[in-house]
C-alpha atoms as a PDB file:
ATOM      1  CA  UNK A   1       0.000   0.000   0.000  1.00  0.00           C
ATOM      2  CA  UNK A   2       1.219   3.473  -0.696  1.00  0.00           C
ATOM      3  CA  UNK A   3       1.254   6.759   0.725  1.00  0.00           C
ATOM      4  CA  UNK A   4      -2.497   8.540   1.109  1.00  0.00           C
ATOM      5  CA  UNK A   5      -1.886  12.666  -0.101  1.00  0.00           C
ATOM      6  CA  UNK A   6      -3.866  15.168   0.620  1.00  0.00           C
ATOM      7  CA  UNK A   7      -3.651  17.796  -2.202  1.00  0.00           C
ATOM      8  CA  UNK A   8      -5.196  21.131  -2.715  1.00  0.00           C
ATOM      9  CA  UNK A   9      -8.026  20.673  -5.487  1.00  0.00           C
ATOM     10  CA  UNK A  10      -6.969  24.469  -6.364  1.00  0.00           C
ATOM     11  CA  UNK A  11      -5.361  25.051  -9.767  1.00  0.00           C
ATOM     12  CA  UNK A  12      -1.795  26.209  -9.057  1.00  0.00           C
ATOM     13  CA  UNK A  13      -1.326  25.786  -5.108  1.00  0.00           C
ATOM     14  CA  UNK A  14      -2.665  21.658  -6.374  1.00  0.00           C
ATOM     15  CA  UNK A  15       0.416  21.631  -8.613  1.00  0.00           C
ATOM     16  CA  UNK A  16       2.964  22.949  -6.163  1.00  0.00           C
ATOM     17  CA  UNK A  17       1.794  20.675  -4.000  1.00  0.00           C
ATOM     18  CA  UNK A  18       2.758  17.695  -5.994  1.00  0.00           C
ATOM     19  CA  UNK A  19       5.962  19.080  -6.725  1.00  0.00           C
ATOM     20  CA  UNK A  20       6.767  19.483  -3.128  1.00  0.00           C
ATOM     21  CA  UNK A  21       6.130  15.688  -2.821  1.00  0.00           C
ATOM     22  CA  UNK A  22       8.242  14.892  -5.824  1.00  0.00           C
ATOM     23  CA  UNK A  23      10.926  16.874  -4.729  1.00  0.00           C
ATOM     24  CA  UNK A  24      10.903  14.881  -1.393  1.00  0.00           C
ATOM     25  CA  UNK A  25      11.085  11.738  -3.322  1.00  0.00           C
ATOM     26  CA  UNK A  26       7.968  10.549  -3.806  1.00  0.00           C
ATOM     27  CA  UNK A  27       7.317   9.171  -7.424  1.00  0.00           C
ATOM     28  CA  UNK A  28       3.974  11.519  -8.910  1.00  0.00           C
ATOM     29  CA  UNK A  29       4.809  10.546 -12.652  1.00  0.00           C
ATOM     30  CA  UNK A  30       1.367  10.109 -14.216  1.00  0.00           C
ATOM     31  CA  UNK A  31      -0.506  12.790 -11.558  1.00  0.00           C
ATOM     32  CA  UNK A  32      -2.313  15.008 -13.656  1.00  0.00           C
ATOM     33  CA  UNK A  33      -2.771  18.330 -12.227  1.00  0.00           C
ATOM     34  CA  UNK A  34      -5.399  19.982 -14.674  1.00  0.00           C
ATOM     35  CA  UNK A  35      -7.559  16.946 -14.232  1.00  0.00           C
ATOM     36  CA  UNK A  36     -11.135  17.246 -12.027  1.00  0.00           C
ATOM     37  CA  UNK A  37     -10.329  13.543 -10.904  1.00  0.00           C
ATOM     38  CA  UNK A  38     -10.582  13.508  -6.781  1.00  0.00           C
ATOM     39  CA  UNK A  39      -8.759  10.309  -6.670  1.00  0.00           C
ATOM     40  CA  UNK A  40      -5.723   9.878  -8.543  1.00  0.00           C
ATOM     41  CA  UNK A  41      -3.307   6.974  -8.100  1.00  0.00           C
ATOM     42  CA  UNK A  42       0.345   6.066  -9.006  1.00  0.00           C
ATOM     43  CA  UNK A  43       2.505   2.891  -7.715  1.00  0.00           C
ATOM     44  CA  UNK A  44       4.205   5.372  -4.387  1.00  0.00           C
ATOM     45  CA  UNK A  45       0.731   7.033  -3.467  1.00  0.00           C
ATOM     46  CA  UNK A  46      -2.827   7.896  -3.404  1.00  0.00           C
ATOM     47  CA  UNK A  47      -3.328  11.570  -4.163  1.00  0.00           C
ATOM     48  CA  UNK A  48      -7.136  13.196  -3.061  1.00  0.00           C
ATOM     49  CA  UNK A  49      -7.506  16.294  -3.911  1.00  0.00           C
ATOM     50  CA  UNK A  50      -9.521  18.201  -1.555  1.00  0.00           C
ATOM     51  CA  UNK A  51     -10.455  21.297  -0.522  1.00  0.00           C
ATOM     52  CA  UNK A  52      -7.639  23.194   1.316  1.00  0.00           C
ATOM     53  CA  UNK A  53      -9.847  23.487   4.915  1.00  0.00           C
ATOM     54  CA  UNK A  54     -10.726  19.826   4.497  1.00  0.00           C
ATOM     55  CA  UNK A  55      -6.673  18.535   4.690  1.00  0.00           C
ATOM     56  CA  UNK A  56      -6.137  19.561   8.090  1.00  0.00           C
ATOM     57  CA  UNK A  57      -9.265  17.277   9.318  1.00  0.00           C
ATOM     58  CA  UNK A  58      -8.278  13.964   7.141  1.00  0.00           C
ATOM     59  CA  UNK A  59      -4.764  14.387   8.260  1.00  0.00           C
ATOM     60  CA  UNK A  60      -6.016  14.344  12.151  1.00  0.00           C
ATOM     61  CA  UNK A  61      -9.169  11.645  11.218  1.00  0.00           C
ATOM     62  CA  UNK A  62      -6.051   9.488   9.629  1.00  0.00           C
ATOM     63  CA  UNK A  63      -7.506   9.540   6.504  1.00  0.00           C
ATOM     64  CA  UNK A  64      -4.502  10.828   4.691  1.00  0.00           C
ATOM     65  CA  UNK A  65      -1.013  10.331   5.768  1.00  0.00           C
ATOM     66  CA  UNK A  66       0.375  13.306   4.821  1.00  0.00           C
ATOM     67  CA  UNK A  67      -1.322  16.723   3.126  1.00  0.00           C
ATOM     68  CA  UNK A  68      -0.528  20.358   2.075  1.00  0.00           C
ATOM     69  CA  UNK A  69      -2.526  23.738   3.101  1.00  0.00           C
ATOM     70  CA  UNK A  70      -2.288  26.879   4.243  1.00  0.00           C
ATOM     71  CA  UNK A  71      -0.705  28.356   7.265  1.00  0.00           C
ATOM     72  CA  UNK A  72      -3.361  30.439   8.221  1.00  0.00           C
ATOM     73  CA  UNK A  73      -5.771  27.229   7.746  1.00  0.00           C
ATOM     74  CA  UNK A  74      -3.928  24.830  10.209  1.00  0.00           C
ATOM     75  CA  UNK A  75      -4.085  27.900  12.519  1.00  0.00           C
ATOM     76  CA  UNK A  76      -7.534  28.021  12.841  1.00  0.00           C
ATOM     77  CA  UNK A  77      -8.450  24.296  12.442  1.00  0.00           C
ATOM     78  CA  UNK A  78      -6.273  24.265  15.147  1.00  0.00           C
ATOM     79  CA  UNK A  79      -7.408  26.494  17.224  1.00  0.00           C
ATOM     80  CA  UNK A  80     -10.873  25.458  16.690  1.00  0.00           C
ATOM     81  CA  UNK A  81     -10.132  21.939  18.149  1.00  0.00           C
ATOM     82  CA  UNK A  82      -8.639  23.262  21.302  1.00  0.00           C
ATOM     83  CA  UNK A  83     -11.589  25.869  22.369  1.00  0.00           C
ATOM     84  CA  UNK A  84     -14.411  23.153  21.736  1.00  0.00           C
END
């Protein structure tokens, strides 16, 4: 079994992200990153893309092993989950 991504569904920050993982080793080839598939799949991972505000709770839920966002949204998905 590979590694479960989470991946912005955005345009650009979606295609960054995948570089980011590609750059760290992970082999992408075969990810396409204009596609409107949610579920994309190579032989190192499972990529979802997902809304950016989303990532933070699959990452905590262990849906996804690993995932890329904004700052500012960890922050306050954070900081949700501590004054509930």
């Amino acid at each position: 079994m590979g590694t479960f991504i989470g991946a912005p569904k955005n345009g650009s920050f979606r295609q960054e992200a995948i570089k980011i993982y590609e750059e760290a080793g992970l082999d992408l080839e075969g990810i396409d990153t204009d596609s409107r598939s949610y579920n994309q799949q190579t032989e190192d991972a499972e990529v979802y893309l997902m809304r950016p505000q989303d990532i933070p709770w699959a990452f905590f839920n262990d849906e996804i092993d690993s995932g890329v966002t904004g700052y500012d949204i960890l922050v306050e998905y954070t900081l949700g989950e501590d004054v509930a």
